[in-house]
C-alpha atoms as a PDB file:
ATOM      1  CA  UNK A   1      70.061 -97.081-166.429  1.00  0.00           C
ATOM      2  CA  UNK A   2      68.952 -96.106-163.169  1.00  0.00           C
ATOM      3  CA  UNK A   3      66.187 -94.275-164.949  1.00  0.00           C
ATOM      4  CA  UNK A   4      64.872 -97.599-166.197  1.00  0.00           C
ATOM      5  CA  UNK A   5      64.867 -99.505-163.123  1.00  0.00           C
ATOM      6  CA  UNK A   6      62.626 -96.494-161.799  1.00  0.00           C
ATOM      7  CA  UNK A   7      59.789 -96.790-164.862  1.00  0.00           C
ATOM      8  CA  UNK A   8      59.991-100.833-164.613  1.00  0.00           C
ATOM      9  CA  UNK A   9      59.058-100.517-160.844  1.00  0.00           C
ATOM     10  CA  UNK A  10      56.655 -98.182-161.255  1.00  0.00           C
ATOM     11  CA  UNK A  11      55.021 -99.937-163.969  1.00  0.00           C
ATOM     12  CA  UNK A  12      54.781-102.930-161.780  1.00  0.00           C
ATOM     13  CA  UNK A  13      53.208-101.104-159.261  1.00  0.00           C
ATOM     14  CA  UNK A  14      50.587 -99.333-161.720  1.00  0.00           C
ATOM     15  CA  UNK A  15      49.783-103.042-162.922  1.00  0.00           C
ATOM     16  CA  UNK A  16      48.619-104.500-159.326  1.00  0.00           C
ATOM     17  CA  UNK A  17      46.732-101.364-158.515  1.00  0.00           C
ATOM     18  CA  UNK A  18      45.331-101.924-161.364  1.00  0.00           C
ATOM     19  CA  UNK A  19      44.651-105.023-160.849  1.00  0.00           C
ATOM     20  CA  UNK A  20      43.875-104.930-157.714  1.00  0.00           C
ATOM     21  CA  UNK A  21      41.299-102.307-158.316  1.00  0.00           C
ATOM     22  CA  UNK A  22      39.249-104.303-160.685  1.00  0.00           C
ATOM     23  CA  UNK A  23      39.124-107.334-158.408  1.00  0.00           C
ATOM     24  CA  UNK A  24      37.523-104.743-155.951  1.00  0.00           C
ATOM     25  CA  UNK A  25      34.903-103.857-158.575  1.00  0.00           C
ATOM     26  CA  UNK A  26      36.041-100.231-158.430  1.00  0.00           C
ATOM     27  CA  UNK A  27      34.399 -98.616-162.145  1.00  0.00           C
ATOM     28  CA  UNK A  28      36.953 -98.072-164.548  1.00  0.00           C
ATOM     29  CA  UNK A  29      37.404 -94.426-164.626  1.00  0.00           C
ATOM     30  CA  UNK A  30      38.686 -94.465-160.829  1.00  0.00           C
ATOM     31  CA  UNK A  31      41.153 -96.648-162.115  1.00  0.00           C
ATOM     32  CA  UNK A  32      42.323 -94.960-164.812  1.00  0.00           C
ATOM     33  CA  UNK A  33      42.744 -91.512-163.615  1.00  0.00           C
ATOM     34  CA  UNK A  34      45.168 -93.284-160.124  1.00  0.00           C
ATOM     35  CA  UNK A  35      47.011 -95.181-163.281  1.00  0.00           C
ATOM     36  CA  UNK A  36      47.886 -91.959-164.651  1.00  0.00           C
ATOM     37  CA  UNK A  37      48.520 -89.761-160.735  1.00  0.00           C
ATOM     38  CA  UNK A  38      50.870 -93.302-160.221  1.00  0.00           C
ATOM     39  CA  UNK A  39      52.250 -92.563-163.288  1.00  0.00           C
ATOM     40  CA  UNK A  40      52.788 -89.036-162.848  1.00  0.00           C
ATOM     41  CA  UNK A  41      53.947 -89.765-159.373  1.00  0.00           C
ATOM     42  CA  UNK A  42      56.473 -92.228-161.245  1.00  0.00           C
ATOM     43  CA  UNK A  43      58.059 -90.223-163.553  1.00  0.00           C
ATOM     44  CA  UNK A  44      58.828 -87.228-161.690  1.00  0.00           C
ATOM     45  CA  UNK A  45      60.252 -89.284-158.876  1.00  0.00           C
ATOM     46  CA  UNK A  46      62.749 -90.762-160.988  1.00  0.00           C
ATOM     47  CA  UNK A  47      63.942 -87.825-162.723  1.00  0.00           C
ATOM     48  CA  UNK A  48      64.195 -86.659-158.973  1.00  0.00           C
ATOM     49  CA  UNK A  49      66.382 -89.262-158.231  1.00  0.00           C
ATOM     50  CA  UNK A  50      68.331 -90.004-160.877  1.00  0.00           C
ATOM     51  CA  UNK A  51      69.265 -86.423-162.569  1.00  0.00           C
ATOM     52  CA  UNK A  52      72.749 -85.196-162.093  1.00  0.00           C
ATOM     53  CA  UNK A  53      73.352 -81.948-160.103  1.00  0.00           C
ATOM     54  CA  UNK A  54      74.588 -79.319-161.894  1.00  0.00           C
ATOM     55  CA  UNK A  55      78.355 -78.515-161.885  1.00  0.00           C
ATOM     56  CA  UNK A  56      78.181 -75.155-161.488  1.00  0.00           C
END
Protein backbone atom coordinates (compact mmCIF):
# COMPACT_ATOMS: atom_id res chain seq x y z
CA UNK A 1 0.00 0.00 0.00
CA UNK A 2 2.73 2.14 0.86
CA UNK A 3 4.08 1.36 -2.56
CA UNK A 4 1.07 3.08 -4.08
CA UNK A 5 1.04 6.16 -2.18
CA UNK A 6 4.78 6.47 -3.51
CA UNK A 7 3.76 6.08 -7.55
CA UNK A 8 0.50 8.41 -6.91
CA UNK A 9 2.90 11.17 -5.57
CA UNK A 10 5.25 10.81 -7.96
CA UNK A 11 2.88 10.85 -10.69
CA UNK A 12 1.58 14.08 -9.40
CA UNK A 13 4.76 15.50 -9.41
CA UNK A 14 5.68 14.23 -13.10
CA UNK A 15 2.24 15.94 -14.14
CA UNK A 16 3.15 19.70 -12.93
CA UNK A 17 6.64 19.43 -14.27
CA UNK A 18 5.13 18.59 -16.99
CA UNK A 19 3.01 21.01 -17.00
CA UNK A 20 4.87 23.40 -15.87
CA UNK A 21 7.41 22.84 -18.53
CA UNK A 22 5.13 23.46 -21.40
CA UNK A 23 3.81 26.71 -19.96
CA UNK A 24 7.60 27.68 -20.09
CA UNK A 25 7.71 26.80 -23.80
CA UNK A 26 10.46 24.27 -23.08
CA UNK A 27 10.36 21.78 -26.66
CA UNK A 28 8.93 18.60 -25.98
CA UNK A 29 11.77 16.28 -25.95
CA UNK A 30 13.30 18.13 -22.74
CA UNK A 31 10.20 17.26 -21.27
CA UNK A 32 9.93 13.96 -21.98
CA UNK A 33 13.26 12.59 -21.24
CA UNK A 34 12.90 14.63 -17.12
CA UNK A 35 9.27 12.70 -17.25
CA UNK A 36 11.00 9.55 -17.57
CA UNK A 37 14.61 10.55 -15.01
CA UNK A 38 11.33 11.68 -12.51
CA UNK A 39 10.03 8.56 -13.18
CA UNK A 40 13.01 6.59 -12.77
CA UNK A 41 13.85 8.68 -9.79
CA UNK A 42 10.21 7.56 -8.58
CA UNK A 43 10.28 4.12 -8.76
CA UNK A 44 13.47 3.27 -7.31
CA UNK A 45 12.81 5.53 -4.38
CA UNK A 46 9.88 3.72 -3.42
CA UNK A 47 11.11 0.33 -3.66
CA UNK A 48 13.88 1.99 -1.42
CA UNK A 49 11.53 2.83 1.00
CA UNK A 50 9.07 0.53 1.16
CA UNK A 51 10.92 -3.06 0.67
CA UNK A 52 11.24 -5.21 3.70
CA UNK A 53 14.76 -6.04 5.06
CA UNK A 54 15.69 -9.32 4.84
CA UNK A 55 15.36 -11.68 7.87
CA UNK A 56 18.37 -13.22 7.68
Amino acid sequence: MSFAIYVVGYLILIAGVIYLAHLMHIPQHYIIAVAVILAGVGVVTGVQSTRQKDPN
